[in-house]
N, C-alpha and C. Protein backbone atom coordinates (compact mmCIF):
# COMPACT_ATOMS: atom_id res chain seq x y z
N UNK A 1 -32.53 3.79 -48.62
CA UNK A 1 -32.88 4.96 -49.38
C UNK A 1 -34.39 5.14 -49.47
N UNK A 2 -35.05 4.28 -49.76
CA UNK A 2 -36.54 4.05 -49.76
C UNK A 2 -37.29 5.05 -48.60
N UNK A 3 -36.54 4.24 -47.62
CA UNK A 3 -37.22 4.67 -46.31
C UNK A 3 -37.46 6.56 -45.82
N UNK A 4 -36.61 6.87 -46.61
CA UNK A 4 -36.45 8.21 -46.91
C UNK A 4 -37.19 8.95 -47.27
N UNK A 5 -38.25 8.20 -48.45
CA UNK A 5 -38.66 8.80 -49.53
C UNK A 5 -40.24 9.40 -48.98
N UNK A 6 -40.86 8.83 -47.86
CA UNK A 6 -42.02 9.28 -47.09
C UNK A 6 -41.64 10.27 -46.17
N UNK A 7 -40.97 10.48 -45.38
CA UNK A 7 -40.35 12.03 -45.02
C UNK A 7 -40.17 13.01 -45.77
N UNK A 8 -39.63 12.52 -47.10
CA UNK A 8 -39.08 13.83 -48.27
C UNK A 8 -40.70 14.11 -48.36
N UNK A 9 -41.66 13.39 -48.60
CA UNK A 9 -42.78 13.64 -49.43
C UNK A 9 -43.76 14.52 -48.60
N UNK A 10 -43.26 13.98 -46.55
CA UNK A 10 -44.04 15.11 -46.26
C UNK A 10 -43.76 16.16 -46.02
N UNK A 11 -42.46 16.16 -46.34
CA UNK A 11 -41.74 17.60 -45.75
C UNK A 11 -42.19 18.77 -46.79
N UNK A 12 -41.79 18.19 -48.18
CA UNK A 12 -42.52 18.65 -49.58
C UNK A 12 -43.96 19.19 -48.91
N UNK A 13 -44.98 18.26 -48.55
CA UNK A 13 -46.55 18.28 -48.17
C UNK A 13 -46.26 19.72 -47.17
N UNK A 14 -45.78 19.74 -46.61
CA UNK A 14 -45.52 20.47 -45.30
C UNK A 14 -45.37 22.02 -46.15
N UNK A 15 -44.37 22.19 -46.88
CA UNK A 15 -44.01 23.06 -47.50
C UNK A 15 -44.80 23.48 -47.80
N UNK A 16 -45.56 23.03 -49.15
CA UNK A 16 -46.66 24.00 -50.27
C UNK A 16 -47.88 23.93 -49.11
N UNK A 17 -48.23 23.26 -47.93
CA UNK A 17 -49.21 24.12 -47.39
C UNK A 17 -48.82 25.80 -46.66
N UNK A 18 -47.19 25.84 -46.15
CA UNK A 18 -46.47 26.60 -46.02
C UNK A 18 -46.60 28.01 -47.03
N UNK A 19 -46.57 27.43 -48.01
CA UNK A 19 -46.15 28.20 -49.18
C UNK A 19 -47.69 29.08 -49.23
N UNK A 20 -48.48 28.30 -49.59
CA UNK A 20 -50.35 28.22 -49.74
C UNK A 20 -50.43 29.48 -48.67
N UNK A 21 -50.41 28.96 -47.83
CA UNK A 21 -50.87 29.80 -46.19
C UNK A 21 -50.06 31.47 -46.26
N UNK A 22 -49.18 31.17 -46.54
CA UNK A 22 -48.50 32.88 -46.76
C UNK A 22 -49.18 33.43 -48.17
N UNK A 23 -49.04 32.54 -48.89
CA UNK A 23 -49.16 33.78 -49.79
C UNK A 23 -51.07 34.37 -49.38
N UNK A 24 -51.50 33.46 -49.04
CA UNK A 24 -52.69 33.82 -48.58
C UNK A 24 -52.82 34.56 -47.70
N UNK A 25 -52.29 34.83 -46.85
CA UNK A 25 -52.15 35.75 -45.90
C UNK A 25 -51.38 36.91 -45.89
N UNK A 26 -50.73 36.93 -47.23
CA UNK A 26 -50.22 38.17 -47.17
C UNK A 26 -51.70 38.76 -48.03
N UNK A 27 -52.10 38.29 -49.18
CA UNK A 27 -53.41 38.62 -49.95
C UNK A 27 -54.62 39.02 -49.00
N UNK A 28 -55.01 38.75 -47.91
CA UNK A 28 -55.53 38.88 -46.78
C UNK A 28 -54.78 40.29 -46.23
N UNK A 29 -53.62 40.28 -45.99
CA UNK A 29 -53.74 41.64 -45.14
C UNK A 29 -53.44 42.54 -46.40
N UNK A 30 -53.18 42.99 -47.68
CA UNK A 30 -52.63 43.82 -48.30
C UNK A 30 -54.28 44.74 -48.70
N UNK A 31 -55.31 43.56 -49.11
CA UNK A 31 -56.32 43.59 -49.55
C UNK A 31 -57.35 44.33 -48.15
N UNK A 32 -57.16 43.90 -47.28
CA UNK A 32 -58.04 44.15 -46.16
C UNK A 32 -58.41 45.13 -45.75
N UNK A 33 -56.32 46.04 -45.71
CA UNK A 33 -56.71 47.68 -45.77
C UNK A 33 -57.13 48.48 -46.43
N UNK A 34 -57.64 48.26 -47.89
CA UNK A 34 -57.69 48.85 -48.84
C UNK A 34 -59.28 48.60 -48.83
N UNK A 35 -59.62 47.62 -48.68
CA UNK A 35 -61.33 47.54 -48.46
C UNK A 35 -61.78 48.40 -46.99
N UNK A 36 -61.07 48.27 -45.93
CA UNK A 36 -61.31 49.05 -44.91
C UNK A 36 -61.06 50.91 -45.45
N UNK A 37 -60.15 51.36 -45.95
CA UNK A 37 -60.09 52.64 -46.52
C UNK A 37 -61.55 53.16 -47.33
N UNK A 38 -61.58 52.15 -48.49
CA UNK A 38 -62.77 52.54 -49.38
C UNK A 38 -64.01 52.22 -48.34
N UNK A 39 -64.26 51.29 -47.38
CA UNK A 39 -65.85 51.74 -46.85
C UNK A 39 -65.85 52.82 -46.04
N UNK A 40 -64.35 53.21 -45.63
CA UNK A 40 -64.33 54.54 -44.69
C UNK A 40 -64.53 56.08 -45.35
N UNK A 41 -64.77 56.01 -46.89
CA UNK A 41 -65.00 56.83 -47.45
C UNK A 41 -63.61 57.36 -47.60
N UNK A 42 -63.22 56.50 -47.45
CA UNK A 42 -60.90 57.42 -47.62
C UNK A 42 -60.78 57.12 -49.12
N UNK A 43 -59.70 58.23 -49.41
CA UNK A 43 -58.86 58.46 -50.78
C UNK A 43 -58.00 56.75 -50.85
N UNK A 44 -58.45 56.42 -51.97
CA UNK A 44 -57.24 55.66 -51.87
C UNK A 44 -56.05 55.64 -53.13
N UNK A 45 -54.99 55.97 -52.63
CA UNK A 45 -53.73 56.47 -53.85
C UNK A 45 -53.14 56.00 -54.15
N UNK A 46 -53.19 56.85 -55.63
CA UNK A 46 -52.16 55.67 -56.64
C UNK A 46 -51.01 54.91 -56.33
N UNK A 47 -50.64 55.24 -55.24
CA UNK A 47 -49.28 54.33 -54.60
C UNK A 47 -49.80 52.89 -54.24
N UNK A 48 -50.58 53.20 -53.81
CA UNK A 48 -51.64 51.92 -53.34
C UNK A 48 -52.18 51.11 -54.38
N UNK A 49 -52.39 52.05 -55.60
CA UNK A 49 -53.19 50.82 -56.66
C UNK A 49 -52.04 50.41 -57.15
N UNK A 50 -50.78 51.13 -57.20
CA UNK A 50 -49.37 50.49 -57.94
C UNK A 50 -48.88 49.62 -57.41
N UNK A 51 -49.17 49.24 -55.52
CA UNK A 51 -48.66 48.19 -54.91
C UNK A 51 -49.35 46.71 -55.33
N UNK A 52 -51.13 47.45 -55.16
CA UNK A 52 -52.06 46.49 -55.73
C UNK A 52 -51.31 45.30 -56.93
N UNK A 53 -51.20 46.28 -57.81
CA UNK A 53 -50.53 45.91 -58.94
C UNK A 53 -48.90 45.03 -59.08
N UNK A 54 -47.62 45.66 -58.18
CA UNK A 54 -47.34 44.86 -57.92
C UNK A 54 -47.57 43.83 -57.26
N UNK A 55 -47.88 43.66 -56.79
CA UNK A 55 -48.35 42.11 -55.26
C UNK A 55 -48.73 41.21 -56.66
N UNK A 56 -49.86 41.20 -57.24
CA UNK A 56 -50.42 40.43 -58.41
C UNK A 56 -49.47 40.04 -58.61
N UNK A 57 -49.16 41.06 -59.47
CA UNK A 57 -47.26 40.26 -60.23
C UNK A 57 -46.52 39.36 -59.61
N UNK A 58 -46.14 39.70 -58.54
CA UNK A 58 -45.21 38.58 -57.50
C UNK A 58 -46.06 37.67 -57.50
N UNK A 59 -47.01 38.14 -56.92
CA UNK A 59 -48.29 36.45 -56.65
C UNK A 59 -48.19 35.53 -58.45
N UNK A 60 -48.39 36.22 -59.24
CA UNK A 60 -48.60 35.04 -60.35
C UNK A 60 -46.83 34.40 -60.55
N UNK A 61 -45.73 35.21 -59.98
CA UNK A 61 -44.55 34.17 -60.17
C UNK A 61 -44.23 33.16 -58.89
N UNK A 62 -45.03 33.48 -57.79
CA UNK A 62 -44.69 32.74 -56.44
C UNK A 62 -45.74 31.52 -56.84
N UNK A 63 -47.46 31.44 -57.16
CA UNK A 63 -48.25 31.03 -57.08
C UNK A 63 -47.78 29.47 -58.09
N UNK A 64 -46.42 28.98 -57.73
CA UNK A 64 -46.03 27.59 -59.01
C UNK A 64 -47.13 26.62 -58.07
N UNK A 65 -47.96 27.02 -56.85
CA UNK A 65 -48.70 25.80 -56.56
C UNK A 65 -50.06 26.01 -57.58
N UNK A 66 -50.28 26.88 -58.02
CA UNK A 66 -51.65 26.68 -58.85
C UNK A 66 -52.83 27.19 -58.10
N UNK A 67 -52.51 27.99 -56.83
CA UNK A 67 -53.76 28.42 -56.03
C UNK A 67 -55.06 29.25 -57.39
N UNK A 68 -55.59 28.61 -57.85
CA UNK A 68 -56.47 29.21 -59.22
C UNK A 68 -57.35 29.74 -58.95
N UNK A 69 -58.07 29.61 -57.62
CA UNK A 69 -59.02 30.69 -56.85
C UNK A 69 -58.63 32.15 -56.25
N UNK A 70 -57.75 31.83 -55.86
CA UNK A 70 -57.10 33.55 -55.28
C UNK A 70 -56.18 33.90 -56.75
N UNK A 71 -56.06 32.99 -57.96
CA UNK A 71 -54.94 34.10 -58.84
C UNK A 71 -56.41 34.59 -59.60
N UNK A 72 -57.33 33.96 -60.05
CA UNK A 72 -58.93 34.06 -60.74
C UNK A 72 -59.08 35.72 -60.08
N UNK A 73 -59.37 35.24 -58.62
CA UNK A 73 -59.73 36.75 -58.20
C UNK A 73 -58.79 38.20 -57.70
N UNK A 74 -57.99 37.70 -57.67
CA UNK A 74 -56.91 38.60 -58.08
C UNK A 74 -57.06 39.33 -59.86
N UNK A 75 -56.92 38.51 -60.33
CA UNK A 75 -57.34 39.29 -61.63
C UNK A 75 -58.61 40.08 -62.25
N UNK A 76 -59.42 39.50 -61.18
CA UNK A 76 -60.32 40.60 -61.33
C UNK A 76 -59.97 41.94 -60.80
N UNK A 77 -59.28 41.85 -59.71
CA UNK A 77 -59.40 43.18 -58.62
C UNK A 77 -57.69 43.92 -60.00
N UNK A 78 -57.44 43.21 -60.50
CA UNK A 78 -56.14 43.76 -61.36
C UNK A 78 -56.98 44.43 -62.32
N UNK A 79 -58.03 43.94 -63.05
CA UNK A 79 -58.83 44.46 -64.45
C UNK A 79 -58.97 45.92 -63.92
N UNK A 80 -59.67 45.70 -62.51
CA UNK A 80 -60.01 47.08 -62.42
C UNK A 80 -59.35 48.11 -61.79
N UNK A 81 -58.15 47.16 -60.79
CA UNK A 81 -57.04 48.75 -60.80
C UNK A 81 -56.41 49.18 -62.68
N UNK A 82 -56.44 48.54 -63.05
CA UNK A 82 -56.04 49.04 -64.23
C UNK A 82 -56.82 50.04 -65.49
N UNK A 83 -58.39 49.74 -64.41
CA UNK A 83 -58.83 50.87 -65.24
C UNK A 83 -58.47 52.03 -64.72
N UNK A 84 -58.40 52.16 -63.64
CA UNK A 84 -57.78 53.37 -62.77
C UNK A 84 -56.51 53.51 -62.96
N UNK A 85 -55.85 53.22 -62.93
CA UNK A 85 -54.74 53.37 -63.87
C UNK A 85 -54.68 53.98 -65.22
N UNK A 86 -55.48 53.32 -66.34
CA UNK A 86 -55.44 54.17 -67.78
C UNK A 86 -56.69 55.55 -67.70
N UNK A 87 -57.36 55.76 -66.04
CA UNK A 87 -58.10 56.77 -66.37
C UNK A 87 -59.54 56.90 -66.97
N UNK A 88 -59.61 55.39 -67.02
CA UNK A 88 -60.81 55.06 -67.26
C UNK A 88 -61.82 55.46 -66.57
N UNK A 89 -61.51 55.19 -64.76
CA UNK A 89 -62.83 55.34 -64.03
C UNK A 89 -61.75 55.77 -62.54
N UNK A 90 -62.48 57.12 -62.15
CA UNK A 90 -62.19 57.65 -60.87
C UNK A 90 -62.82 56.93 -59.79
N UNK A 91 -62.09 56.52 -58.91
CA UNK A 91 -63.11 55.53 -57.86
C UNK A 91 -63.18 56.64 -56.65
N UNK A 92 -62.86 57.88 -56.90
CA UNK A 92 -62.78 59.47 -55.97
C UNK A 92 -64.71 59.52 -56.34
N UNK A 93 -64.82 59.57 -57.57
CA UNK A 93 -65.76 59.79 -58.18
C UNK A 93 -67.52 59.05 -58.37
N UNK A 94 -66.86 57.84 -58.82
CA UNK A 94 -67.50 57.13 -59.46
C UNK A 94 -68.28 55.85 -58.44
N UNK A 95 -68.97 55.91 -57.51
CA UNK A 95 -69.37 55.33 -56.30
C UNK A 95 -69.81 53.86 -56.63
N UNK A 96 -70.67 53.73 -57.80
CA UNK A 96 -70.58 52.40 -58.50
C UNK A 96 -69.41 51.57 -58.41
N UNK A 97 -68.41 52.24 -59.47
CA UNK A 97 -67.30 51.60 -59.77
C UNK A 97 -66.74 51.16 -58.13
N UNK A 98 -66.27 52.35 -57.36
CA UNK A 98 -65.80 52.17 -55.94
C UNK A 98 -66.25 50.77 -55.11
N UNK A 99 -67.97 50.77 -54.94
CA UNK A 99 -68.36 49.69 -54.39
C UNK A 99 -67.84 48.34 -55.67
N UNK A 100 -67.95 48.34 -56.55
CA UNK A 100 -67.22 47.40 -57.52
C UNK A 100 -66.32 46.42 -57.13
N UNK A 101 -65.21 47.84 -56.69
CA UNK A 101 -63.78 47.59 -56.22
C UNK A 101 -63.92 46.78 -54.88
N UNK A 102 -64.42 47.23 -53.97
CA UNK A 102 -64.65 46.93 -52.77
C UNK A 102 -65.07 45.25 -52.34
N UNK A 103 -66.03 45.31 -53.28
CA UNK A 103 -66.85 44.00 -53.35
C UNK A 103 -66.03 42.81 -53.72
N UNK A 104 -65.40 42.86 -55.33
CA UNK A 104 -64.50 42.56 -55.26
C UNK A 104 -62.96 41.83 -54.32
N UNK A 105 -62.81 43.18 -53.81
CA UNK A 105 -61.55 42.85 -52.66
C UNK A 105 -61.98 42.37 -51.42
N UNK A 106 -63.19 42.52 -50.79
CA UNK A 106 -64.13 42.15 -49.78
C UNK A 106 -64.00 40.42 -50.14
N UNK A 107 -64.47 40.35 -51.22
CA UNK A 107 -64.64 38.48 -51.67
C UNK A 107 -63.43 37.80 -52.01
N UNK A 108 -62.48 38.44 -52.68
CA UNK A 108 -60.92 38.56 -52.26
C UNK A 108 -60.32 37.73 -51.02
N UNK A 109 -60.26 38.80 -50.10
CA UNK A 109 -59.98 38.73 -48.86
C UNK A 109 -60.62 37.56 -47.68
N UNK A 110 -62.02 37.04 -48.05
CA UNK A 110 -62.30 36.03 -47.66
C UNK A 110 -61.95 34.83 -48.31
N UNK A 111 -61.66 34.54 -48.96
CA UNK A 111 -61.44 33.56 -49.59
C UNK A 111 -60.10 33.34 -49.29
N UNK A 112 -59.26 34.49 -49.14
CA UNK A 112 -57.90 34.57 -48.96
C UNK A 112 -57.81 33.79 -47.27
N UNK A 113 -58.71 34.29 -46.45
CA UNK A 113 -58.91 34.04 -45.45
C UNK A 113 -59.66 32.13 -44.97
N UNK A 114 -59.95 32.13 -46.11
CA UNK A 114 -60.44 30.43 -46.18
C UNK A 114 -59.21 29.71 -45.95
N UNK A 115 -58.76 28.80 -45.47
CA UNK A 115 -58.02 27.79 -45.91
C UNK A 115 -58.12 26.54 -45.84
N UNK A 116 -59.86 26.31 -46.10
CA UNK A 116 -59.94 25.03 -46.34
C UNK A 116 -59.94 24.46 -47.29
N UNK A 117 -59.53 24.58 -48.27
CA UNK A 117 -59.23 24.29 -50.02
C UNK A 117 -57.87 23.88 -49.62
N UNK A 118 -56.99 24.34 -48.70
CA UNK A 118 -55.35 24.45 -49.53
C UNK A 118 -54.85 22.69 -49.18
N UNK A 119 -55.53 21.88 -48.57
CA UNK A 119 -55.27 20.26 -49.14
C UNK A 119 -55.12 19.91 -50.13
N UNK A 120 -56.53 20.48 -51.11
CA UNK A 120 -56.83 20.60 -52.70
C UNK A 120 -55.37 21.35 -53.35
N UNK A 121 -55.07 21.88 -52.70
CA UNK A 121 -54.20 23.00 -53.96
C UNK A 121 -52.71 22.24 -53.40
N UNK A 122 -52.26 21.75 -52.39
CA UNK A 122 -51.35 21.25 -52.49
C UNK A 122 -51.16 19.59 -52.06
């Protein structure tokens, strides 16, 4: 039975880098287009900040490995779809705020794109 127990452990190991690597890569491409839209000077619509918004959500119930760097910045890029959301700040408008957003999801997306941490995280 013993002998078992170092296979289970890397298969486990195997997994949450598995696990790590997708969700990162889906955060990577969801994020990517949306920074490519806003430097193209494109609309970007509320369907889009509502997906924004979901993805977060899923990500903080998938994320049981603790990735605390991509959920950290994820919640930033959430603070501020949500001001757009309550109407706070037009990012049609408001070119500050826009590059904000951008910057944001820009630093996002690399990091998402890092995966030399995910030893650390799993």
């Amino acid at each position: 039975m013993l002998e078992l127990f170092p296979r289970l452990q890397e298969r486990l190991a195997q997994f949450a880098e598995e696990v790590v690597t997708e969700l990162r890569g889906q955060t990577a491409a969801i994020f990517e287009g949306v920074v490519k839209r806003i430097a193209k000077g494109e609309v970007v619509r509320k369907e889009t900040f509502q997906k924004i918004r979901d993805f977060v959500g899923r990500f903080e119930i998938l994320n049981f490995l603790n990735d605390n760097e991509i959920g950290r910045r994820l919640a930033q890029v959430r603070q501020l779809v949500d001001q757009v959301a309550s109407g706070d700040y037009d990012p049609k408008v408001d070119a500050d705020f826009r590059e904000q957003m951008a910057s944001s999801m820009r630093a996002l997306v690399e990091k998402a794109k890092d995966l030399s941490d995910v030893d650390d995280i799993t």
